[in-house]
N, C-alpha and C. Protein backbone atom coordinates (compact mmCIF):
# COMPACT_ATOMS: atom_id res chain seq x y z
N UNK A 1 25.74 -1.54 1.65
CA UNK A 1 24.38 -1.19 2.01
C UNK A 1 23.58 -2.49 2.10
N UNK A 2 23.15 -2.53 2.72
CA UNK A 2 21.73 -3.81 3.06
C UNK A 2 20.62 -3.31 2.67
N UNK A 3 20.16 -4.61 2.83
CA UNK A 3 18.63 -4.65 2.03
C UNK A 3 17.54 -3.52 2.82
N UNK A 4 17.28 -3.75 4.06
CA UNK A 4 16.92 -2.26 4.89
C UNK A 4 16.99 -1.09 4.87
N UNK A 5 18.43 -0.92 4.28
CA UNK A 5 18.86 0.17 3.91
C UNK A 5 18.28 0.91 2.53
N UNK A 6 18.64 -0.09 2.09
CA UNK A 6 18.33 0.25 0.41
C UNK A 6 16.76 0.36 0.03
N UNK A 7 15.67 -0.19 1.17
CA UNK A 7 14.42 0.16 1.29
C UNK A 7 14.11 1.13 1.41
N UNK A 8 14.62 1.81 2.93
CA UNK A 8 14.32 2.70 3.49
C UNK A 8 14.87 3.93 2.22
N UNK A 9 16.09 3.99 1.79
CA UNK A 9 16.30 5.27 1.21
C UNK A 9 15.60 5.38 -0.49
N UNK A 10 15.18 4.02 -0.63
CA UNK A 10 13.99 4.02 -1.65
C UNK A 10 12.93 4.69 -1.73
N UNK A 11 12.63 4.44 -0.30
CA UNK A 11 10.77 5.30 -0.43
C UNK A 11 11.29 6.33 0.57
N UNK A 12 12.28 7.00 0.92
CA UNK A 12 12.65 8.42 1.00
C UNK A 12 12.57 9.34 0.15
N UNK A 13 13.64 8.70 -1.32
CA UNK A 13 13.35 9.42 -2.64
C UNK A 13 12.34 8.95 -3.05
N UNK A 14 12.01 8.22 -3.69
CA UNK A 14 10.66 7.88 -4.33
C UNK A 14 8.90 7.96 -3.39
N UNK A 15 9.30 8.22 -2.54
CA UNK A 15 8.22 8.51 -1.25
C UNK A 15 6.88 6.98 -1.34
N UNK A 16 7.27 5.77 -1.90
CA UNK A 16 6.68 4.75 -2.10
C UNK A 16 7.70 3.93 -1.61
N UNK A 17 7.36 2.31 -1.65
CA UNK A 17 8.13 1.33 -1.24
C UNK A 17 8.65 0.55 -2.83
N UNK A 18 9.85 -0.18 -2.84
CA UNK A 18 10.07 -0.91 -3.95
C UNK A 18 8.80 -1.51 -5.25
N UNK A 19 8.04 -2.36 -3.52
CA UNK A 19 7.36 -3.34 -3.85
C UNK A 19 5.53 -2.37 -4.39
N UNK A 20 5.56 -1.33 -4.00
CA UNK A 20 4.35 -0.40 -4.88
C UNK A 20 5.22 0.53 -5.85
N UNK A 21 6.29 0.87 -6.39
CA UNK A 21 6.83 1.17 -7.20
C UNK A 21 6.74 0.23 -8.71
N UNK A 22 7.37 -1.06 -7.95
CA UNK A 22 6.96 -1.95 -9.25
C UNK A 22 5.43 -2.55 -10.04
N UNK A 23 5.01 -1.83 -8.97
CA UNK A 23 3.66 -2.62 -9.02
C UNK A 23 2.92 -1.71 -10.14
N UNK A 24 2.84 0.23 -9.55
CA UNK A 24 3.12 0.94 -10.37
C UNK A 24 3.41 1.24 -11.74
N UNK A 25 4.85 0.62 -11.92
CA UNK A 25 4.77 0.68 -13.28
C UNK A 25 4.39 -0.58 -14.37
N UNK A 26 4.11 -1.92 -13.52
CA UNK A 26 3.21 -2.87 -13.96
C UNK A 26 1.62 -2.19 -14.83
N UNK A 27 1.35 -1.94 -13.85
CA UNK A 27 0.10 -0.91 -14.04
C UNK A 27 -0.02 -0.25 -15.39
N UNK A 28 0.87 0.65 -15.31
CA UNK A 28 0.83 1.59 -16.31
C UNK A 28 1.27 0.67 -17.30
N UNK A 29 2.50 0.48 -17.70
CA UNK A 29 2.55 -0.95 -18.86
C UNK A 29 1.52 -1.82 -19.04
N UNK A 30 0.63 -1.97 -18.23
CA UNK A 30 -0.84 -2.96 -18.85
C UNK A 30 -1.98 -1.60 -19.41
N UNK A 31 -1.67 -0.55 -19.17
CA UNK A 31 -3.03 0.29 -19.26
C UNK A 31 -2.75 0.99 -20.44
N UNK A 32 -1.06 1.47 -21.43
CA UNK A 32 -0.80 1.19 -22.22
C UNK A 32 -1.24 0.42 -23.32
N UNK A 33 -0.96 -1.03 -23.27
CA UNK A 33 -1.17 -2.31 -23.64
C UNK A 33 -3.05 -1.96 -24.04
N UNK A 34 -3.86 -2.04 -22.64
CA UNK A 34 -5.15 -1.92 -23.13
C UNK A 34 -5.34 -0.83 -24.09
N UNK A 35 -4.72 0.33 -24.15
CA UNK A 35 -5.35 0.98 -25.28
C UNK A 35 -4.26 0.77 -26.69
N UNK A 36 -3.23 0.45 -26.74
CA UNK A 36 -2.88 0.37 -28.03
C UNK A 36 -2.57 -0.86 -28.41
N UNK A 37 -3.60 -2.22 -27.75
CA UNK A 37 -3.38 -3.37 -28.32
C UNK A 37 -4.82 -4.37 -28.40
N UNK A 38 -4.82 -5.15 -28.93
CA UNK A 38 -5.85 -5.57 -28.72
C UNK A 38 -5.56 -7.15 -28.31
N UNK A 39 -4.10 -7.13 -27.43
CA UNK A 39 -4.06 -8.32 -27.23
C UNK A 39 -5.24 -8.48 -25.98
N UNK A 40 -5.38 -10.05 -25.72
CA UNK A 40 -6.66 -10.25 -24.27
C UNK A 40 -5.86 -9.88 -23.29
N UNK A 41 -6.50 -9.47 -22.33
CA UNK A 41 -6.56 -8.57 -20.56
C UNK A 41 -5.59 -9.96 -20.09
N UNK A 42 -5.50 -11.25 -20.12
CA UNK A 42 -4.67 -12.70 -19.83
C UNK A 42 -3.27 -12.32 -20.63
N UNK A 43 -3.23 -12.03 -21.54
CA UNK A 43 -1.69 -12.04 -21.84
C UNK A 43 -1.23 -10.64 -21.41
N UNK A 44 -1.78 -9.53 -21.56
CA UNK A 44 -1.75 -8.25 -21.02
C UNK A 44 -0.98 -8.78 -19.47
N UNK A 45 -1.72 -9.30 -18.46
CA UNK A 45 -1.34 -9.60 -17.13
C UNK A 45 -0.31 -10.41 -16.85
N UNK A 46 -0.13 -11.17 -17.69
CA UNK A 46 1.31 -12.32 -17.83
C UNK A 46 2.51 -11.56 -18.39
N UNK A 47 2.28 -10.16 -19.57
CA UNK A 47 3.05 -9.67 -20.15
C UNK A 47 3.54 -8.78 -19.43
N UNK A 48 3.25 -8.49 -18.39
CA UNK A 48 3.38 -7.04 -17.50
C UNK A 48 3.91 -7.46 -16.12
N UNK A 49 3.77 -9.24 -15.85
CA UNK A 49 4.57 -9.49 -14.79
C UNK A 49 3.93 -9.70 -13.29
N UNK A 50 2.35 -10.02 -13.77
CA UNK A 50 1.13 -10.42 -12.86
C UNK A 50 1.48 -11.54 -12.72
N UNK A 51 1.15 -12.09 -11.59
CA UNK A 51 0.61 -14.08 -11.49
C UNK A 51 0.02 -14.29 -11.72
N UNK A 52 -0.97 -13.66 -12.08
CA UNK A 52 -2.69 -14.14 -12.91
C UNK A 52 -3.42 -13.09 -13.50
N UNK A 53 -4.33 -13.41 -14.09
CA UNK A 53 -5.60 -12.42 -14.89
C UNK A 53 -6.02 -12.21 -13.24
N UNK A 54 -6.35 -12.85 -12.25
CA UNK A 54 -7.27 -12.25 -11.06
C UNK A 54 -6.59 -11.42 -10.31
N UNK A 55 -4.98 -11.14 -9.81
CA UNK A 55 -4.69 -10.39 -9.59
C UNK A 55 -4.60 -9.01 -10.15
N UNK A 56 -3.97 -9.42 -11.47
CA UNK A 56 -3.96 -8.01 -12.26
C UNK A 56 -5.13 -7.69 -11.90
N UNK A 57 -6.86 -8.00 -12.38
CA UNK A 57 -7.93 -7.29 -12.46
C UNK A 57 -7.87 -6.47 -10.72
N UNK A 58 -7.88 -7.30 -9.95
CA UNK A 58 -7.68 -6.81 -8.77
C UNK A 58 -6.96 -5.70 -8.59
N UNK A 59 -5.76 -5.42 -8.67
CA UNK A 59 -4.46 -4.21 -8.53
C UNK A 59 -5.14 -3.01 -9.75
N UNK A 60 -5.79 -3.19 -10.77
CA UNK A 60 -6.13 -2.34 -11.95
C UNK A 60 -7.00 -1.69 -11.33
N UNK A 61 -7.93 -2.47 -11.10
CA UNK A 61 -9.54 -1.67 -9.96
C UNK A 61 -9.16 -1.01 -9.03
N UNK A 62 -8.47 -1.40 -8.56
CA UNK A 62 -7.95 -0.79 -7.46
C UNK A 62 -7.41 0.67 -7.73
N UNK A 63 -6.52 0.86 -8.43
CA UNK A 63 -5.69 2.11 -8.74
C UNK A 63 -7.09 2.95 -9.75
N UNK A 64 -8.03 1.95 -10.32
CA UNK A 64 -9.01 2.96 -11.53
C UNK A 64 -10.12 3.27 -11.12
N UNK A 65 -10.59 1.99 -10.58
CA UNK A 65 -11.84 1.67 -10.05
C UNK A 65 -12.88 1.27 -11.23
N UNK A 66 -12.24 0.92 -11.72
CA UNK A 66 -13.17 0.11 -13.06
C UNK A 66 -12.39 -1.13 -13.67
N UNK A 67 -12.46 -2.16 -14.30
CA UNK A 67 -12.12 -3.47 -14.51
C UNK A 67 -11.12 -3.18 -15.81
N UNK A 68 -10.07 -3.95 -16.18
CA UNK A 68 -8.98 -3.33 -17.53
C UNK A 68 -10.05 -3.14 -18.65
N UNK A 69 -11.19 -4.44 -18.67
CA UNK A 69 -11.84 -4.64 -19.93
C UNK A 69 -12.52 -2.83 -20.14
N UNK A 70 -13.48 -2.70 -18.81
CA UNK A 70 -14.41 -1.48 -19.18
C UNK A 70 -13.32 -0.20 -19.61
N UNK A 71 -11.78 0.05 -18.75
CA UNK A 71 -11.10 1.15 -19.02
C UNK A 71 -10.56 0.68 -20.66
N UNK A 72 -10.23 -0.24 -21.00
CA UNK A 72 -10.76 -0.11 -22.89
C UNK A 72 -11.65 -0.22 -23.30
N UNK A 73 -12.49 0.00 -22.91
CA UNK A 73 -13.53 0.06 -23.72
C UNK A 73 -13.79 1.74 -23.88
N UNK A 74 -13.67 2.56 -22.83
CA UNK A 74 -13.71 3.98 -22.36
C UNK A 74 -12.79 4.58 -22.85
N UNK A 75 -11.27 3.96 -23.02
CA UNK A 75 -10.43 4.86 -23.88
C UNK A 75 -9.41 4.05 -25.38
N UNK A 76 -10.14 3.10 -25.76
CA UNK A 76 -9.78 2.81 -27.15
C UNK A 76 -10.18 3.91 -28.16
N UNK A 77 -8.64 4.44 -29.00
CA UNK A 77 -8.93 5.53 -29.85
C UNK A 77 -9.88 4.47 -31.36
């Protein structure tokens, strides 16, 4: 199987592409992190496999529409 291949029948089953799959569960592993840690939103984004605090914030807003800091602040138990 080739790499084309193995794309295409990726986001057949998974109805997404590799590259928003991983991104995905980046996501969720940092939004995790914000509520049951109090490490900073910078190691959170390095720990989860971001290139930076500005991307992560970027990709987080995006999927929440609010910044990592404000979504802990909204759901820290």
């Amino acid at each position: 199987m080739n790499k084309n291949q193995l794309m295409k029948l990726f986001k057949t089953v998974y109805g997404v592409t590799i590259h928003q799959y991983i991104l995905q569960q980046r996501i969720e592993m940092a939004r995790q992190l914000l509520i049951d840690t109090d490490e900073p939103i910078k190691a959170i984004a390095v720990n989860t496999g971001f290139s930076n605090e500005k991307y992560f914030i970027t990709m987080f807003k995006k999927k929440f529409l609010i910044t990592p800091g404000v979504y802990r602040r909204q759901n820290k138990v």
